[in-house]
PDB file of N, CA and C in Angstrom:
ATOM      1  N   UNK A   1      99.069 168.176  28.271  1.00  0.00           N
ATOM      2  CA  UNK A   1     100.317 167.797  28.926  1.00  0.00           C
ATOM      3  C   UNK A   1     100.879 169.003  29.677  1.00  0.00           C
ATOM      4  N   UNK A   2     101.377 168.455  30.794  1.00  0.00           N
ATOM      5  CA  UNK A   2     101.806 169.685  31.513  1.00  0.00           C
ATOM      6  C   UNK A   2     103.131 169.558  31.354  1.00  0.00           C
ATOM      7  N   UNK A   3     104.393 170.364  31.897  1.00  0.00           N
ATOM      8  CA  UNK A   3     105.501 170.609  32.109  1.00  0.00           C
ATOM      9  C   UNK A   3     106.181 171.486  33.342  1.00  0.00           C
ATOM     10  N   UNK A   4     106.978 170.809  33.904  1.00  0.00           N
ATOM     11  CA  UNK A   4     108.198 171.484  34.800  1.00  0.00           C
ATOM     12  C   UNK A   4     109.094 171.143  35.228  1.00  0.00           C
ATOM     13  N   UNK A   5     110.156 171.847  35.740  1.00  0.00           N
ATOM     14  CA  UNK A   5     110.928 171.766  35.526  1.00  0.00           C
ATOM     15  C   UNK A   5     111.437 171.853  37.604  1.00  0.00           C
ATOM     16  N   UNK A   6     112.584 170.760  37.661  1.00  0.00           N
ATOM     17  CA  UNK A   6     112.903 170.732  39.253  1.00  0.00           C
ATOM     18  C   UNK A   6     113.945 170.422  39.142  1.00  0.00           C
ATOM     19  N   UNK A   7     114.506 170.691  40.690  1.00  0.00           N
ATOM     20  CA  UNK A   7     116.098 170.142  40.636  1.00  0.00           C
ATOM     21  C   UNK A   7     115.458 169.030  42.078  1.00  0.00           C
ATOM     22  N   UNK A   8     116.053 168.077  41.868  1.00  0.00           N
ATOM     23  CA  UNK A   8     115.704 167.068  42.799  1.00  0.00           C
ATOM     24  C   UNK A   8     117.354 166.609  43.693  1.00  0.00           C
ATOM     25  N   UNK A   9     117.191 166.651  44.631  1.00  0.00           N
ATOM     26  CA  UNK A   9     118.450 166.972  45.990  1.00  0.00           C
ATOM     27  C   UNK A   9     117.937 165.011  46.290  1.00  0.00           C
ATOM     28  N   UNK A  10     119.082 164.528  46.342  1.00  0.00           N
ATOM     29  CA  UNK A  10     118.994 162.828  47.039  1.00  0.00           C
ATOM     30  C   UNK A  10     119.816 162.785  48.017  1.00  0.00           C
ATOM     31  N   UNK A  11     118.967 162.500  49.288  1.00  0.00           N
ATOM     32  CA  UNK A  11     119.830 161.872  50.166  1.00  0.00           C
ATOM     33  C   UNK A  11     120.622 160.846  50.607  1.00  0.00           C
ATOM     34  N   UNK A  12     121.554 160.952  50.939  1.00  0.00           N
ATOM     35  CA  UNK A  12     122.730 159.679  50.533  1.00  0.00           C
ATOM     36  C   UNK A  12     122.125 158.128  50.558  1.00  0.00           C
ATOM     37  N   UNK A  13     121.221 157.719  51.349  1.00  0.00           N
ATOM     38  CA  UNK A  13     120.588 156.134  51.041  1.00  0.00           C
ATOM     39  C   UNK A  13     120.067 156.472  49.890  1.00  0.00           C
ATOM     40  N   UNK A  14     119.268 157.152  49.245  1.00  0.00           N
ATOM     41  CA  UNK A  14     118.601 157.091  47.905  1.00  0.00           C
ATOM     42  C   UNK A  14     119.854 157.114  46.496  1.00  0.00           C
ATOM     43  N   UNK A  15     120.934 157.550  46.865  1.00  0.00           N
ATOM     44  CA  UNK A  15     121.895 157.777  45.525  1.00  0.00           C
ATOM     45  C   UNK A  15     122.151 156.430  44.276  1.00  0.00           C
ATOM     46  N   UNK A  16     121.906 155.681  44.865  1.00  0.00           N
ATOM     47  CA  UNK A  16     121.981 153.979  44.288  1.00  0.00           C
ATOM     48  C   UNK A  16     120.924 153.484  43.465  1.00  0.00           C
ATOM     49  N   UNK A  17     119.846 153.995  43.943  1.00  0.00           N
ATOM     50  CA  UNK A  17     118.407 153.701  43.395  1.00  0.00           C
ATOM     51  C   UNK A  17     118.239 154.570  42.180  1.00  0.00           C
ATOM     52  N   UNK A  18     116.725 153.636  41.641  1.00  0.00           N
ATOM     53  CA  UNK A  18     116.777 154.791  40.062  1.00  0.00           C
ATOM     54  C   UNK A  18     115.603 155.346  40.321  1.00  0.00           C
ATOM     55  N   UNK A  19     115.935 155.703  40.574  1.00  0.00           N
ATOM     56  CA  UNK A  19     114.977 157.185  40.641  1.00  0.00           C
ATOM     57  C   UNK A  19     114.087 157.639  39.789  1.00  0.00           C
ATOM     58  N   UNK A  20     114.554 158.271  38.910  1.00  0.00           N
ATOM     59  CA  UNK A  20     114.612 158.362  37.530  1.00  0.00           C
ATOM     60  C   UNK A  20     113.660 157.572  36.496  1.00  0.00           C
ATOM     61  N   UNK A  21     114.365 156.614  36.868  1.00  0.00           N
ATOM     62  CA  UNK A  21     113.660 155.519  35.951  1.00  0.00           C
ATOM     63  C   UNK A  21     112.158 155.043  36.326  1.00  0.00           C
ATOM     64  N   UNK A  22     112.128 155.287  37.863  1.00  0.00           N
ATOM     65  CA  UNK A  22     110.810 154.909  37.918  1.00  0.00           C
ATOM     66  C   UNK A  22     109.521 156.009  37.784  1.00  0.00           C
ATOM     67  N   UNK A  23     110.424 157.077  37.833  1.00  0.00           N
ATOM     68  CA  UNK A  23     109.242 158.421  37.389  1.00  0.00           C
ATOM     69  C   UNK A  23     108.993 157.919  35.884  1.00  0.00           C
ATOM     70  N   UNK A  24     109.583 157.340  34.835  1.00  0.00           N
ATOM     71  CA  UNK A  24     109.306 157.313  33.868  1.00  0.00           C
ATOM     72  C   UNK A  24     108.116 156.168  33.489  1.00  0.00           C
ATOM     73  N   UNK A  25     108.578 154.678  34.510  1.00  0.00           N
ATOM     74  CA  UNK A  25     107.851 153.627  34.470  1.00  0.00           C
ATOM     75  C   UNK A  25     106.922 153.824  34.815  1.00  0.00           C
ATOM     76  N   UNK A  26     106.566 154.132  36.360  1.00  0.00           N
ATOM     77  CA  UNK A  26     105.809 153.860  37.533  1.00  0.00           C
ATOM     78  C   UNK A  26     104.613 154.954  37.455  1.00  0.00           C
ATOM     79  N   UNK A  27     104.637 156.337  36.825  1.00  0.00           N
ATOM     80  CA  UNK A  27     104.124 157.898  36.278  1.00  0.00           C
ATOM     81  C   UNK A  27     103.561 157.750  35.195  1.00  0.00           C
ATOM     82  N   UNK A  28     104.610 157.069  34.260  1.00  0.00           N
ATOM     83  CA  UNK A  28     104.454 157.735  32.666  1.00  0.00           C
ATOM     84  C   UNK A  28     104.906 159.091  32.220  1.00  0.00           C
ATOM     85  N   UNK A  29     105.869 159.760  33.440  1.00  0.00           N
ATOM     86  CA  UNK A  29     106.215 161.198  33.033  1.00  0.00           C
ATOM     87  C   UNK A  29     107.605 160.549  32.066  1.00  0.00           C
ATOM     88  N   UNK A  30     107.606 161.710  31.316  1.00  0.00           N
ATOM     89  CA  UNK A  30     108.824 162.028  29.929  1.00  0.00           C
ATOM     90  C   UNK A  30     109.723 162.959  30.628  1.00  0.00           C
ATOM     91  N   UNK A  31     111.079 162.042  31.041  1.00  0.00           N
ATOM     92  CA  UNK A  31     112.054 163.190  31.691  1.00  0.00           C
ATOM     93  C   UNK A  31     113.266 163.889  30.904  1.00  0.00           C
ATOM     94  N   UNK A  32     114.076 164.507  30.948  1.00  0.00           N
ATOM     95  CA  UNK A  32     115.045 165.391  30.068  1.00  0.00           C
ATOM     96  C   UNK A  32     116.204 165.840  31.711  1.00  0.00           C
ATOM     97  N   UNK A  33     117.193 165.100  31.340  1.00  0.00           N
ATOM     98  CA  UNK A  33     118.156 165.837  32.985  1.00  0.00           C
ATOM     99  C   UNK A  33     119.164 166.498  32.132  1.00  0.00           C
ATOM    100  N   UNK A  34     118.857 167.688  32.917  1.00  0.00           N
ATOM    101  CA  UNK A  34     119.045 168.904  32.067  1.00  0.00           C
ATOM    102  C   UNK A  34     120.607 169.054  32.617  1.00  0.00           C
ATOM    103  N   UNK A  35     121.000 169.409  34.222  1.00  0.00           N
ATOM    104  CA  UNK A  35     122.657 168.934  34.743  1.00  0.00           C
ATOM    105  C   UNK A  35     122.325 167.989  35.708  1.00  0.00           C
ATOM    106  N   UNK A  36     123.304 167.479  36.226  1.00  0.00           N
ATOM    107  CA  UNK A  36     123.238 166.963  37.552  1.00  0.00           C
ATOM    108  C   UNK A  36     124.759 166.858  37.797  1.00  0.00           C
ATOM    109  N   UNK A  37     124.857 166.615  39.565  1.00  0.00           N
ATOM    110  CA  UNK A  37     126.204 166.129  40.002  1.00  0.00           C
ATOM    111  C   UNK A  37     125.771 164.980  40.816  1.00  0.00           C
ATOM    112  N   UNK A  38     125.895 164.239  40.870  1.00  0.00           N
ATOM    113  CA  UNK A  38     126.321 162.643  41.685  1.00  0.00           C
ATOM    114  C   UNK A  38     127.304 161.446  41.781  1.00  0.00           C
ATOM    115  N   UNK A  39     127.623 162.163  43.438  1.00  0.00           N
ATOM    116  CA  UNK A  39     128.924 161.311  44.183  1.00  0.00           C
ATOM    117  C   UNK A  39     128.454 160.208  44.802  1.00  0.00           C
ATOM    118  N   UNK A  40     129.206 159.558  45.541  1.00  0.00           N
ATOM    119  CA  UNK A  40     128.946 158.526  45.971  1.00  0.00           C
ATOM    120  C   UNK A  40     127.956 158.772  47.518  1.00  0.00           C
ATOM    121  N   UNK A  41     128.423 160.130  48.125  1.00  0.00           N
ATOM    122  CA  UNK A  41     127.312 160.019  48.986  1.00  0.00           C
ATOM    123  C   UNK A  41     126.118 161.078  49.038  1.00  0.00           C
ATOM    124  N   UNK A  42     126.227 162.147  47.956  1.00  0.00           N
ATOM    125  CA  UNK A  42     125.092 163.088  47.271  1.00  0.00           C
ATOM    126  C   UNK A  42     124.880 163.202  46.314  1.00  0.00           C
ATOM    127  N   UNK A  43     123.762 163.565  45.894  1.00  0.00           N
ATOM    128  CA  UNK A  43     123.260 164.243  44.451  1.00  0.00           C
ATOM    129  C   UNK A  43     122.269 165.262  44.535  1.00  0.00           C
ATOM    130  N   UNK A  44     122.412 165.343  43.455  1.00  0.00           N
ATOM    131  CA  UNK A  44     120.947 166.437  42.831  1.00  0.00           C
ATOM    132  C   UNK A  44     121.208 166.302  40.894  1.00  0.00           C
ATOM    133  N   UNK A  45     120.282 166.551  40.529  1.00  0.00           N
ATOM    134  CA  UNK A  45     119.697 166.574  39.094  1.00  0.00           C
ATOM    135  C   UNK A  45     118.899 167.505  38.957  1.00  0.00           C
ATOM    136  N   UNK A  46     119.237 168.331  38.198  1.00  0.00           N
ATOM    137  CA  UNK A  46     117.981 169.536  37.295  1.00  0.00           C
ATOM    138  C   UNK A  46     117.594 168.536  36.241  1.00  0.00           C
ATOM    139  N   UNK A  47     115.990 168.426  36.339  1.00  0.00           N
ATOM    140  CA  UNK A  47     114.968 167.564  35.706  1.00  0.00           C
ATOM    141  C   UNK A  47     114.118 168.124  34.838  1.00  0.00           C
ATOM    142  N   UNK A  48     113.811 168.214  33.748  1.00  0.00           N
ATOM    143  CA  UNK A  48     112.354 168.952  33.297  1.00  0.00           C
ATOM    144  C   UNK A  48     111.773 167.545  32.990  1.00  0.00           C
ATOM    145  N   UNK A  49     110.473 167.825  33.083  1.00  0.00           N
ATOM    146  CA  UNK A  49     109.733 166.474  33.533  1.00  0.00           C
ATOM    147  C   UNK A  49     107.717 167.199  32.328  1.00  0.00           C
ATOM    148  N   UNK A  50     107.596 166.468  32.078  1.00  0.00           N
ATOM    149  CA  UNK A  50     106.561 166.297  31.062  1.00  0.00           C
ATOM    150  C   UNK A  50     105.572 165.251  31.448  1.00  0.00           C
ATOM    151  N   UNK A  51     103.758 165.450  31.549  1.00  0.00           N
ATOM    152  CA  UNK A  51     103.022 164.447  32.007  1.00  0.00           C
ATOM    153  C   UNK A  51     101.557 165.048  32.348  1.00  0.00           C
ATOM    154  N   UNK A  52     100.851 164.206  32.543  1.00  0.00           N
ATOM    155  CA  UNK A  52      99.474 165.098  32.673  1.00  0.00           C
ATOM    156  C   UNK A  52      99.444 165.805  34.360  1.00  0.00           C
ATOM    157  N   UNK A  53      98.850 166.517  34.224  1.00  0.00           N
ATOM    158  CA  UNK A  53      98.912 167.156  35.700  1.00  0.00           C
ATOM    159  C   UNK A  53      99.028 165.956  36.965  1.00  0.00           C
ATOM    160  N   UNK A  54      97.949 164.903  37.226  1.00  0.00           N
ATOM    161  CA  UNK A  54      97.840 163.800  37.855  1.00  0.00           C
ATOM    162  C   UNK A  54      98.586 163.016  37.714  1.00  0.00           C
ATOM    163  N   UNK A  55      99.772 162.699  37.025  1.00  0.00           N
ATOM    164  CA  UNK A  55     101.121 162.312  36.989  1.00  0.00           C
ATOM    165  C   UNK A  55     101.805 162.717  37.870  1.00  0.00           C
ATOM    166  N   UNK A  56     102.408 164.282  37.116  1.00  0.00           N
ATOM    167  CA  UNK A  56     103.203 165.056  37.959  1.00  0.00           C
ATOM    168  C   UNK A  56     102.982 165.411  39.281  1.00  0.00           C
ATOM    169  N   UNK A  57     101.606 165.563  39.733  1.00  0.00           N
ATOM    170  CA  UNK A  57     101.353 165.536  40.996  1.00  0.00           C
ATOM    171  C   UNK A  57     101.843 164.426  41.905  1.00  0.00           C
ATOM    172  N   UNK A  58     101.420 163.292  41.106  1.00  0.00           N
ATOM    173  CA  UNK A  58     101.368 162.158  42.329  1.00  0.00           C
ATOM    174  C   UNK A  58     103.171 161.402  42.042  1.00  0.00           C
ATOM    175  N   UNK A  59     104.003 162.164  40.753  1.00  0.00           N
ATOM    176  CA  UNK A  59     105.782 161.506  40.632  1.00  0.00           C
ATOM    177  C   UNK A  59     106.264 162.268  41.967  1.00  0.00           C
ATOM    178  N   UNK A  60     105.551 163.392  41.970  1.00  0.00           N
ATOM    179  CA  UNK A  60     106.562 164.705  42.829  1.00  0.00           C
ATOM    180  C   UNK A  60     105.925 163.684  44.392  1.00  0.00           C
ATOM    181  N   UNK A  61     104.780 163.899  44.569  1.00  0.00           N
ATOM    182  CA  UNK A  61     104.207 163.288  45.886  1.00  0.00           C
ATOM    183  C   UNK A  61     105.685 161.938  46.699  1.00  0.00           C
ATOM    184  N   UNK A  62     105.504 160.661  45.006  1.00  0.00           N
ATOM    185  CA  UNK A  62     106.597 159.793  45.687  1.00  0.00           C
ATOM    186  C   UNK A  62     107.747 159.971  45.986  1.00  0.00           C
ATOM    187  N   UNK A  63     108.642 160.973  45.158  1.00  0.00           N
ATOM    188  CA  UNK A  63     109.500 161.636  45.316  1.00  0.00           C
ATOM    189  C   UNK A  63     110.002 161.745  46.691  1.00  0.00           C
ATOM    190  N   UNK A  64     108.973 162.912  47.061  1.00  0.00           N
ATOM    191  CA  UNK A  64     108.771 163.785  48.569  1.00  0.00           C
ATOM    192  C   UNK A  64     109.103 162.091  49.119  1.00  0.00           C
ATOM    193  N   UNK A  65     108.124 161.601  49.747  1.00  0.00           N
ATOM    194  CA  UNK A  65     107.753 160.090  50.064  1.00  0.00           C
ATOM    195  C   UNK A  65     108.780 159.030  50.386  1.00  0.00           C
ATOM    196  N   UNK A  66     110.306 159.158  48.985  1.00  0.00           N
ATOM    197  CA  UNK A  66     111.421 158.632  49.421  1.00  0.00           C
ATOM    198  C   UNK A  66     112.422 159.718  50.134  1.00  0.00           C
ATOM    199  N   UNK A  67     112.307 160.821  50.546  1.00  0.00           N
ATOM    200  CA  UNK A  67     113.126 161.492  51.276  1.00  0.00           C
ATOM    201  C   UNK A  67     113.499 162.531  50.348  1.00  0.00           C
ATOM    202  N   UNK A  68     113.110 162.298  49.008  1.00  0.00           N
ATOM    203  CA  UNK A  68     114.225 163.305  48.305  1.00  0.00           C
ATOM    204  C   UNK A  68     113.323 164.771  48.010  1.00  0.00           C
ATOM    205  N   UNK A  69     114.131 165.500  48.136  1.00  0.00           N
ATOM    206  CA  UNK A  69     113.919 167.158  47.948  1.00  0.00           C
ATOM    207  C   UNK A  69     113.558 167.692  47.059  1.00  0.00           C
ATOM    208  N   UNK A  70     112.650 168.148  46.615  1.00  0.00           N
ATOM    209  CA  UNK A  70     111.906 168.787  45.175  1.00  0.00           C
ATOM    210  C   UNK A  70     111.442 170.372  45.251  1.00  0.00           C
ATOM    211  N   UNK A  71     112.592 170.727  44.065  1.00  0.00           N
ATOM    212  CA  UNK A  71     113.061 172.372  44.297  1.00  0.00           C
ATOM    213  C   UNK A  71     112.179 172.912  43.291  1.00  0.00           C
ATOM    214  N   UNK A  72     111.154 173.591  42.917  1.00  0.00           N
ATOM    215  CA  UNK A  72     110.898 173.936  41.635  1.00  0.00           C
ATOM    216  C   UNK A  72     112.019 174.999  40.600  1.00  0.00           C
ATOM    217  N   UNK A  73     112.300 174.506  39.788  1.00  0.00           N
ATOM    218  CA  UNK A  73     113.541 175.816  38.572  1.00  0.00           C
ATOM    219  C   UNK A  73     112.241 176.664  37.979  1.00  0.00           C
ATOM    220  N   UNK A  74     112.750 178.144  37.990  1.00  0.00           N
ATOM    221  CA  UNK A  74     112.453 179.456  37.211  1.00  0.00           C
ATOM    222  C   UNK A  74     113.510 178.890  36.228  1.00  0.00           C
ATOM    223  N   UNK A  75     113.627 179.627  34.801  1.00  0.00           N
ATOM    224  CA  UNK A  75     115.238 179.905  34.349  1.00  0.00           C
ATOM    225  C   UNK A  75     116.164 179.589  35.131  1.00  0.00           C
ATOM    226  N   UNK A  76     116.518 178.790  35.378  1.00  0.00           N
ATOM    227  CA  UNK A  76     117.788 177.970  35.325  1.00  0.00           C
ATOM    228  C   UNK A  76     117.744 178.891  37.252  1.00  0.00           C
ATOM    229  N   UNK A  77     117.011 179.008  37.744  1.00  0.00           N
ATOM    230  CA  UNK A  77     116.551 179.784  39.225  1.00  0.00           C
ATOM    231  C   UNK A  77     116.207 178.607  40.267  1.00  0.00           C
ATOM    232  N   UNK A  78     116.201 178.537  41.505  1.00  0.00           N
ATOM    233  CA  UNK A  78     115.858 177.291  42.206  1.00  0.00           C
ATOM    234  C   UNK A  78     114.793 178.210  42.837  1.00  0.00           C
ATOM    235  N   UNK A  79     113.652 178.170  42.650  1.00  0.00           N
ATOM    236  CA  UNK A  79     112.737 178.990  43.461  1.00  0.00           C
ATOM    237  C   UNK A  79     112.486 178.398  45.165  1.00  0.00           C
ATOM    238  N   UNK A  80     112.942 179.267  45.949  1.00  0.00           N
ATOM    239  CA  UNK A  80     112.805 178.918  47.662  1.00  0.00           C
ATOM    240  C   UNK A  80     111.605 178.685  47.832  1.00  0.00           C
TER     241      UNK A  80
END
């Protein structure tokens, strides 16, 4: 099992949708939201996310795919 950890940025059409939920369904990744802030027309969530490599590859891929932004976290760090 692999592990990491992201902060995921949503752009305002995506804020409504679950997101979330379907990395868990649609993957099989094991998520943990570590903070997040979400308003009505932004978000973001710090995620640590758990799954076999070919999971996590292809949750992050759909991710990308719906528009939304995938930051990798150091320590609590947003690596550029």
């Amino acid at each position: 099992m692999a592990r990491m950890r992201v902060r995921l940025t949503f752009p305002p059409e995506r804020i409504q949708e679950p997101i979330i939920y379907h990395l868990v369904k649609d993957f099989d990744i094991v998520t943990n939201i570590r903070r997040a802030d979400v308003k009505a027309d932004h978000g973001w969530v710090a995620l640590e996310m758990e799954g076999d490599e070919a999971s996590l590859e292809r949750g992050i891929a759909w991710l990308k795919g719906k528009g939304v932004t995938v930051d990798p976290i150091e320590h609590d760090v947003i690596i550029p």
